[in-house]
PDB file of N, CA and C in Angstrom:
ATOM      1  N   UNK A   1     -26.799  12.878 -48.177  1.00  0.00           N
ATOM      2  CA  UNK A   1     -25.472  13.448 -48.120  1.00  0.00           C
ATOM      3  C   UNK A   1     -24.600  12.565 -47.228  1.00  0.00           C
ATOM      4  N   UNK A   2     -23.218  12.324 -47.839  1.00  0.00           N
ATOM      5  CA  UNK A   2     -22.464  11.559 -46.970  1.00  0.00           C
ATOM      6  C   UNK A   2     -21.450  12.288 -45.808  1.00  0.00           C
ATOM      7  N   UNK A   3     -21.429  11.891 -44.973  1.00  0.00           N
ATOM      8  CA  UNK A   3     -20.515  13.294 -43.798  1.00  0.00           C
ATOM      9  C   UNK A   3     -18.952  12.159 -43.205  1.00  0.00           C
ATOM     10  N   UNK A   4     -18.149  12.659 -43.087  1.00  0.00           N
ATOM     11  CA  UNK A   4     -16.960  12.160 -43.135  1.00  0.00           C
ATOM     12  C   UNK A   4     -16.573  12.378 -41.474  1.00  0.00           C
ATOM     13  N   UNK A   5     -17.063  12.792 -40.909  1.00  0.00           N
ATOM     14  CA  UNK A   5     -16.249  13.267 -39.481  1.00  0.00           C
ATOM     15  C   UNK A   5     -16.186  12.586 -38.809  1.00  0.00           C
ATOM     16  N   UNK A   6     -16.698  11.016 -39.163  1.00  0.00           N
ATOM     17  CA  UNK A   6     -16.338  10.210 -38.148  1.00  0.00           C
ATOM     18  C   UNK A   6     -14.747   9.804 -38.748  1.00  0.00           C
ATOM     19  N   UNK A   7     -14.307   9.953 -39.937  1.00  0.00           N
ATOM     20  CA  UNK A   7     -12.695   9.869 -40.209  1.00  0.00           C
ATOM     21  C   UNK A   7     -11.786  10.373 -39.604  1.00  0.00           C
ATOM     22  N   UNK A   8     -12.377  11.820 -39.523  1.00  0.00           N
ATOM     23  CA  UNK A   8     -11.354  13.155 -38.242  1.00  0.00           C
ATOM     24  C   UNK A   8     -10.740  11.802 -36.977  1.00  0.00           C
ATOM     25  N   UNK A   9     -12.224  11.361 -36.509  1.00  0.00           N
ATOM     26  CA  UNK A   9     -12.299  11.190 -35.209  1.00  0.00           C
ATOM     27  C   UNK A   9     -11.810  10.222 -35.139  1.00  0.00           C
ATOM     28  N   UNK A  10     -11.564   8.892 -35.919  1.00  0.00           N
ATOM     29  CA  UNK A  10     -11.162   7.341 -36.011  1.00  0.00           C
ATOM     30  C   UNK A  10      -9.178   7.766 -35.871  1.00  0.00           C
ATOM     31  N   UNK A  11      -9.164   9.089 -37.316  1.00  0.00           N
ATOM     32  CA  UNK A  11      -7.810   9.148 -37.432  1.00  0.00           C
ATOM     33  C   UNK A  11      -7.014   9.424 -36.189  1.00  0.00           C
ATOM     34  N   UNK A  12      -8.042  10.200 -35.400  1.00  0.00           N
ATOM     35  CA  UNK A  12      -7.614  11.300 -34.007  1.00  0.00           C
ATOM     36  C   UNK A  12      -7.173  10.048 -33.029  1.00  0.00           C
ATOM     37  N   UNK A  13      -7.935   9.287 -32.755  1.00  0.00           N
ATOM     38  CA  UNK A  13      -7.975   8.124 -32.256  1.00  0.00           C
ATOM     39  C   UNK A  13      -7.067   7.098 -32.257  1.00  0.00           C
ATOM     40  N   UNK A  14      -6.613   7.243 -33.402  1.00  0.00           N
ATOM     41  CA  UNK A  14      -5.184   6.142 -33.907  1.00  0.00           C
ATOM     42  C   UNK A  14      -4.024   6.755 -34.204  1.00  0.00           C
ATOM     43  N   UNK A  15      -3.842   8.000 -33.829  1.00  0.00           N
ATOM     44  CA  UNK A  15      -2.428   8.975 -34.044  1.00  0.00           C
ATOM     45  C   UNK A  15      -2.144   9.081 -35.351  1.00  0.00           C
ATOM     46  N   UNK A  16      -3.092   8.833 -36.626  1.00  0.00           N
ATOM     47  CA  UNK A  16      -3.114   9.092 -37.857  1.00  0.00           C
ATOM     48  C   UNK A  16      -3.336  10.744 -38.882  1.00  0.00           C
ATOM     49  N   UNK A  17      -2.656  11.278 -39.313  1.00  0.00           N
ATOM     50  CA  UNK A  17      -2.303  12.560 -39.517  1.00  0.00           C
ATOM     51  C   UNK A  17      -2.728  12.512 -40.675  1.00  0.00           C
ATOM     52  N   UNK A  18      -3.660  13.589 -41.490  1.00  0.00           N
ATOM     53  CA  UNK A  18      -3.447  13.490 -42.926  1.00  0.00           C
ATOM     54  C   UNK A  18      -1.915  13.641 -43.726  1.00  0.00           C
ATOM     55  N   UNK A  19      -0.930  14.069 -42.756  1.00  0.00           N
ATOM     56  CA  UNK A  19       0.142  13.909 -43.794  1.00  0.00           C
ATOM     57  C   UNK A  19       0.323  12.629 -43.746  1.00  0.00           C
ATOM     58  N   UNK A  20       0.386  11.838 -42.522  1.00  0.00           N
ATOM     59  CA  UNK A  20       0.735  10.651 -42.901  1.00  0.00           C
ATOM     60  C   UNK A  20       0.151   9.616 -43.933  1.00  0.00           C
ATOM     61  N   UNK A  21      -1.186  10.286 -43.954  1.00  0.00           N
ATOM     62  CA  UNK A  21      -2.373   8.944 -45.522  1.00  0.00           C
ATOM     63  C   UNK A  21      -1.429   9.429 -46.470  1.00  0.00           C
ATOM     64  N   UNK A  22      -1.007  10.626 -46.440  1.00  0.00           N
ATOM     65  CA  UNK A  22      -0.364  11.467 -48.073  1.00  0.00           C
ATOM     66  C   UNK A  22       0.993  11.162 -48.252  1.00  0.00           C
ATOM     67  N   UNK A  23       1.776  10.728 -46.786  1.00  0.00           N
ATOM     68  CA  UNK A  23       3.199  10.706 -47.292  1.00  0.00           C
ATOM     69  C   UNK A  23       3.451   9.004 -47.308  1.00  0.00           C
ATOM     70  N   UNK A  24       2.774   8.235 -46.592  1.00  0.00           N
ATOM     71  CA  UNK A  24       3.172   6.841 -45.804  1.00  0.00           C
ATOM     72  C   UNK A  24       1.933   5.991 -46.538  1.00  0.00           C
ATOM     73  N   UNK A  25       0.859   6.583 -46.801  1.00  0.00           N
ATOM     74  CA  UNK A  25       0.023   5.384 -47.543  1.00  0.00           C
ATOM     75  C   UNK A  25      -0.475   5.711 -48.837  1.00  0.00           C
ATOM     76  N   UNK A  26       0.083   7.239 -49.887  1.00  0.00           N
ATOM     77  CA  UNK A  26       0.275   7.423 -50.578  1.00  0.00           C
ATOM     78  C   UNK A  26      -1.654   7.954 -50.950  1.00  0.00           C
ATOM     79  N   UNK A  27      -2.433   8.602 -49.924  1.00  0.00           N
ATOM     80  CA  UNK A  27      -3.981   9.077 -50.083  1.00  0.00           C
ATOM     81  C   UNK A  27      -3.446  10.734 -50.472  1.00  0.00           C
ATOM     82  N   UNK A  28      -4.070  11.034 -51.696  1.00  0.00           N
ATOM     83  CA  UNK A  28      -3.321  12.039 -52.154  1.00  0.00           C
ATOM     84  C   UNK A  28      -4.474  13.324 -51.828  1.00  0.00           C
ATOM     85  N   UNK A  29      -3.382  14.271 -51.278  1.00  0.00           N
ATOM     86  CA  UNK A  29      -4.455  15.304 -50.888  1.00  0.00           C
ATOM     87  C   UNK A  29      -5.795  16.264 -51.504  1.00  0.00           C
ATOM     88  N   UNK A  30      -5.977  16.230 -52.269  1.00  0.00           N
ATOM     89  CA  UNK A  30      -6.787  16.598 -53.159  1.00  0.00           C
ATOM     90  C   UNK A  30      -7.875  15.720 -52.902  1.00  0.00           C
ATOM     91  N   UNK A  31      -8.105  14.470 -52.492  1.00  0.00           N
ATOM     92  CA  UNK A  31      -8.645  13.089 -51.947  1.00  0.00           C
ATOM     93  C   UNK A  31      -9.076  13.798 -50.665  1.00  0.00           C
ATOM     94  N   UNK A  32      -8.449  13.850 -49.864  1.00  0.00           N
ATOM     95  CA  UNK A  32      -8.882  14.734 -48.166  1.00  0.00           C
ATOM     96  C   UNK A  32      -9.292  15.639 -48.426  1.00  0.00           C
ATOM     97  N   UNK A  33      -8.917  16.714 -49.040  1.00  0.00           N
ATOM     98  CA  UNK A  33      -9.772  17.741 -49.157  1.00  0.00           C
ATOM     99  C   UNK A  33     -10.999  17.650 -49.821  1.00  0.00           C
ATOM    100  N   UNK A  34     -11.140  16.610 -50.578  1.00  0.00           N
ATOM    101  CA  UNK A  34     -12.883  16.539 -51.465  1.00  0.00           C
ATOM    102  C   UNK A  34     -13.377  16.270 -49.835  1.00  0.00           C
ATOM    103  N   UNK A  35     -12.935  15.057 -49.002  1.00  0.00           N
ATOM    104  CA  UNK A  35     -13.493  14.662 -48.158  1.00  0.00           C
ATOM    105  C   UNK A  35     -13.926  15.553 -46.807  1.00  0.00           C
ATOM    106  N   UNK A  36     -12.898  16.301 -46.645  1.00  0.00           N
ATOM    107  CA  UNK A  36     -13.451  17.576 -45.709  1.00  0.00           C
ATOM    108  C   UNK A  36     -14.399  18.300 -46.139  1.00  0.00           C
ATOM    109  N   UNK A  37     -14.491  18.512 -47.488  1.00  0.00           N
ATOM    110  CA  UNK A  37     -15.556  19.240 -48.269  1.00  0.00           C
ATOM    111  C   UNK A  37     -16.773  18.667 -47.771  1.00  0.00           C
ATOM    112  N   UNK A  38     -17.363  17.000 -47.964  1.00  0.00           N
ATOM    113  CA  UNK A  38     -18.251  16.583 -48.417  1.00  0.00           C
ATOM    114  C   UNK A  38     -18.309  16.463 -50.155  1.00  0.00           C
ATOM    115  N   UNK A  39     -17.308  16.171 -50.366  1.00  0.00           N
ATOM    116  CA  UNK A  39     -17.480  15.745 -51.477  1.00  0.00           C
ATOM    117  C   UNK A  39     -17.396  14.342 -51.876  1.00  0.00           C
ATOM    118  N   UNK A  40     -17.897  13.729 -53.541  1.00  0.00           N
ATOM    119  CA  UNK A  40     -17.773  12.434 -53.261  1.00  0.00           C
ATOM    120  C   UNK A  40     -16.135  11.763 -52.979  1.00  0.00           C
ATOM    121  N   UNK A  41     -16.535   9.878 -52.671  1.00  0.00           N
ATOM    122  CA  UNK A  41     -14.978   9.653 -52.503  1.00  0.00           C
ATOM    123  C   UNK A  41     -15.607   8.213 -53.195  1.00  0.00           C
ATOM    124  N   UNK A  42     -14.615   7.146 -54.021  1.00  0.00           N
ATOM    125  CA  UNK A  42     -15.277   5.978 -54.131  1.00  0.00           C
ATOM    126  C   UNK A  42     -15.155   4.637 -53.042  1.00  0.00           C
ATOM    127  N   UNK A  43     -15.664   3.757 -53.452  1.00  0.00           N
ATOM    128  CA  UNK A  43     -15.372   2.535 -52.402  1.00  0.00           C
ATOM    129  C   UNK A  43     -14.285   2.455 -51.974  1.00  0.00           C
ATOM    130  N   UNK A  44     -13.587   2.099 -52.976  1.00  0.00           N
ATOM    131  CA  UNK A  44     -11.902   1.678 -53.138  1.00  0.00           C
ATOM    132  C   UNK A  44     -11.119   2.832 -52.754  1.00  0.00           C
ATOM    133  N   UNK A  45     -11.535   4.226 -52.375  1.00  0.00           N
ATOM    134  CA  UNK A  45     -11.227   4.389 -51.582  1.00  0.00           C
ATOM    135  C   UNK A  45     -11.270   4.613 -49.797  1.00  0.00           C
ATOM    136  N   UNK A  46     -12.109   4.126 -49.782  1.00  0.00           N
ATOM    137  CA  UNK A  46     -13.055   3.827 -48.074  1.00  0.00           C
ATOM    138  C   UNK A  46     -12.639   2.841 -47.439  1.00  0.00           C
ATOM    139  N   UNK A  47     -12.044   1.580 -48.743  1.00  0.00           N
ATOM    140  CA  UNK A  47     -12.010   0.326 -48.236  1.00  0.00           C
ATOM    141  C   UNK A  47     -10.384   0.357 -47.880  1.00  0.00           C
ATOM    142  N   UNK A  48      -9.804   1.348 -48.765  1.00  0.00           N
ATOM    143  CA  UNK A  48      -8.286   1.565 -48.440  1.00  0.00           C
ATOM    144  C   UNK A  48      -7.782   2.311 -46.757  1.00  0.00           C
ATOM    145  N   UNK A  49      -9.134   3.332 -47.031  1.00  0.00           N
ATOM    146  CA  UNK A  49      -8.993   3.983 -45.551  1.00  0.00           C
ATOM    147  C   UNK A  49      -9.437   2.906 -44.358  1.00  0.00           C
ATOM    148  N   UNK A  50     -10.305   1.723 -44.520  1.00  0.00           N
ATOM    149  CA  UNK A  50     -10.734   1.054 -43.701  1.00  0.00           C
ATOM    150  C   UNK A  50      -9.335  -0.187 -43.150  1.00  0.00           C
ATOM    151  N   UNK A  51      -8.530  -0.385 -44.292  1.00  0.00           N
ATOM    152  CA  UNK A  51      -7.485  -1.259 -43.812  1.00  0.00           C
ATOM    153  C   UNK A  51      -6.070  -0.536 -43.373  1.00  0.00           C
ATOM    154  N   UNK A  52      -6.077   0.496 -43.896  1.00  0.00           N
ATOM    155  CA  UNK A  52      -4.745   1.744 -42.874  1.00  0.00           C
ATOM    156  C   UNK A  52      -4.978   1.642 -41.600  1.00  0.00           C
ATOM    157  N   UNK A  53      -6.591   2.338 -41.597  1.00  0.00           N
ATOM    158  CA  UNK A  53      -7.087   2.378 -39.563  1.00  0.00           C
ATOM    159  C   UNK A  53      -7.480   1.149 -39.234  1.00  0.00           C
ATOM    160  N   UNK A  54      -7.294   0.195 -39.755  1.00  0.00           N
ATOM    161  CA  UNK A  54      -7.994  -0.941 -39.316  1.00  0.00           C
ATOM    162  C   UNK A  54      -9.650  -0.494 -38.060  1.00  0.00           C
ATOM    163  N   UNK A  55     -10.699  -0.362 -39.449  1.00  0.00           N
ATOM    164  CA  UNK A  55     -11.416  -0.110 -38.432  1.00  0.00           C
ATOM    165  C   UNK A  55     -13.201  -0.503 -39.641  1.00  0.00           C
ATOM    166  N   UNK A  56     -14.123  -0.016 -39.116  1.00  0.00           N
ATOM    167  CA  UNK A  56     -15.120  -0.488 -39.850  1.00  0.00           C
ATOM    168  C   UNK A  56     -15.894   0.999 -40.944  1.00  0.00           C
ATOM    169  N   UNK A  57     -16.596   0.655 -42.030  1.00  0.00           N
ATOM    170  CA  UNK A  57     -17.134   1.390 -42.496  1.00  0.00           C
ATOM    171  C   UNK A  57     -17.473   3.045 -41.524  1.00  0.00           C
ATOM    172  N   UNK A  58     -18.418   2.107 -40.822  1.00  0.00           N
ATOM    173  CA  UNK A  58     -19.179   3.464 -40.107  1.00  0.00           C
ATOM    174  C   UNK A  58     -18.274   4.069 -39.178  1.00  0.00           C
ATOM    175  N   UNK A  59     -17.066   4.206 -39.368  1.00  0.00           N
ATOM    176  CA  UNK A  59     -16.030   4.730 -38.243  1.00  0.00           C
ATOM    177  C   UNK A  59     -15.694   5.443 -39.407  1.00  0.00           C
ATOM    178  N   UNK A  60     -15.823   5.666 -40.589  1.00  0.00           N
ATOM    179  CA  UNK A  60     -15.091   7.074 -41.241  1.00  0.00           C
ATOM    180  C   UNK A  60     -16.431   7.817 -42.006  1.00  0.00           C
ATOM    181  N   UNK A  61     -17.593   6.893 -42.473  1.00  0.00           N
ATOM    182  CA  UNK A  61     -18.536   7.660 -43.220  1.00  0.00           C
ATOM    183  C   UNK A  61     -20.287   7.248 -42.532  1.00  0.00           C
ATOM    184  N   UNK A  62     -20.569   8.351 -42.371  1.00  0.00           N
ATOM    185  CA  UNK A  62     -22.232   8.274 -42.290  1.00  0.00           C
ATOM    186  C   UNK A  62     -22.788   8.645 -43.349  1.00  0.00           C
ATOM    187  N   UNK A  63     -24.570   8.670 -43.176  1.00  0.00           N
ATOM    188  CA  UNK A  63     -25.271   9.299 -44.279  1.00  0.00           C
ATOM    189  C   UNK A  63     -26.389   9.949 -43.698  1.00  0.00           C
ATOM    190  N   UNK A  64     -26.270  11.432 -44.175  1.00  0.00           N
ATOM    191  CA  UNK A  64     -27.365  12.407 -42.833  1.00  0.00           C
ATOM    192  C   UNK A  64     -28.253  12.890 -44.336  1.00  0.00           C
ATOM    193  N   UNK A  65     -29.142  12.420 -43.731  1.00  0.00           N
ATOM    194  CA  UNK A  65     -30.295  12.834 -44.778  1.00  0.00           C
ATOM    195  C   UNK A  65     -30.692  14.257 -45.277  1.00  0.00           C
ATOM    196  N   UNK A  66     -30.468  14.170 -46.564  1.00  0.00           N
ATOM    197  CA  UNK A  66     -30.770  16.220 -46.636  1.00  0.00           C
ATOM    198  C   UNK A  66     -32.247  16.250 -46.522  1.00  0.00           C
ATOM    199  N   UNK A  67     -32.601  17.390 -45.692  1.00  0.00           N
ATOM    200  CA  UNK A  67     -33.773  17.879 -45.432  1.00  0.00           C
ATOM    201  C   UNK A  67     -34.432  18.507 -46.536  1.00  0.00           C
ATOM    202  N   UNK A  68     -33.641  19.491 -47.384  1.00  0.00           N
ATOM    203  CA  UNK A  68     -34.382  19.837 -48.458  1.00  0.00           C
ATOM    204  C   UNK A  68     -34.633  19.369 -49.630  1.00  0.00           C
ATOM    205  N   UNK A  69     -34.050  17.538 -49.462  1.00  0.00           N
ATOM    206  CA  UNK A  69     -34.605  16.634 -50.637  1.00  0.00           C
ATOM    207  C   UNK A  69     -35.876  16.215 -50.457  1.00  0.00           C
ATOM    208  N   UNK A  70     -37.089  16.622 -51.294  1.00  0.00           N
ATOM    209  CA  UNK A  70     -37.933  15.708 -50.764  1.00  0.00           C
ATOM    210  C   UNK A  70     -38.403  14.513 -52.017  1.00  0.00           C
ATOM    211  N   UNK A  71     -37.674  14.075 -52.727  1.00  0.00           N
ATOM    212  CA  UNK A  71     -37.753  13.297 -53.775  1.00  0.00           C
ATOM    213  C   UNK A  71     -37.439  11.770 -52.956  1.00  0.00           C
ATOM    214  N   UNK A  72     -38.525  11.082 -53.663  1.00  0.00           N
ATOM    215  CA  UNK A  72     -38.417  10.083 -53.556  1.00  0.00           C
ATOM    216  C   UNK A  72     -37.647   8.854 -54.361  1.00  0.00           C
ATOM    217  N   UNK A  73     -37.024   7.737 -53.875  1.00  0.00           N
ATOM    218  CA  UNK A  73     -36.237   7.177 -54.929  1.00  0.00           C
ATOM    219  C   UNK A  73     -37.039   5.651 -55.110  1.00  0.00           C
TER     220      UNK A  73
END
């Protein structure tokens, strides 16, 4: 599972507002809200959020292992 809260915290960090991705860099809300969810998001858009905050991958997304997967890949 992918967890997003290091985005909260990068945005919190850089005085970045979700209105502002929605009004000023055009990240449309429906986009934030999958992401508060845990829902998916694609590269292109990670890599868009990575050059707004100027900042690195692991400053908006981790990956916390689900416990009740036990399948192997």
């Amino acid at each position: 599972m992918l967890s997003y809260d290091n985005l909260w915290k990068t945005m919190k960090d850089r005085n970045m507002t979700k209105y502002k991705l929605w009004k000023e860099h055009g990240i449309a809300r429906s986009l934030l809200r999958r992401m508060r969810d845990g829902g998916y998001v694609g590269l292109y858009t990670i890599d868009r959020l990575c050059k707004i905050l100027d900042c690195k991958i692991e400053d908006i997304v981790t990956y916390v292992p689900d416990k009740e997967d036990d399948t192997k890949v």
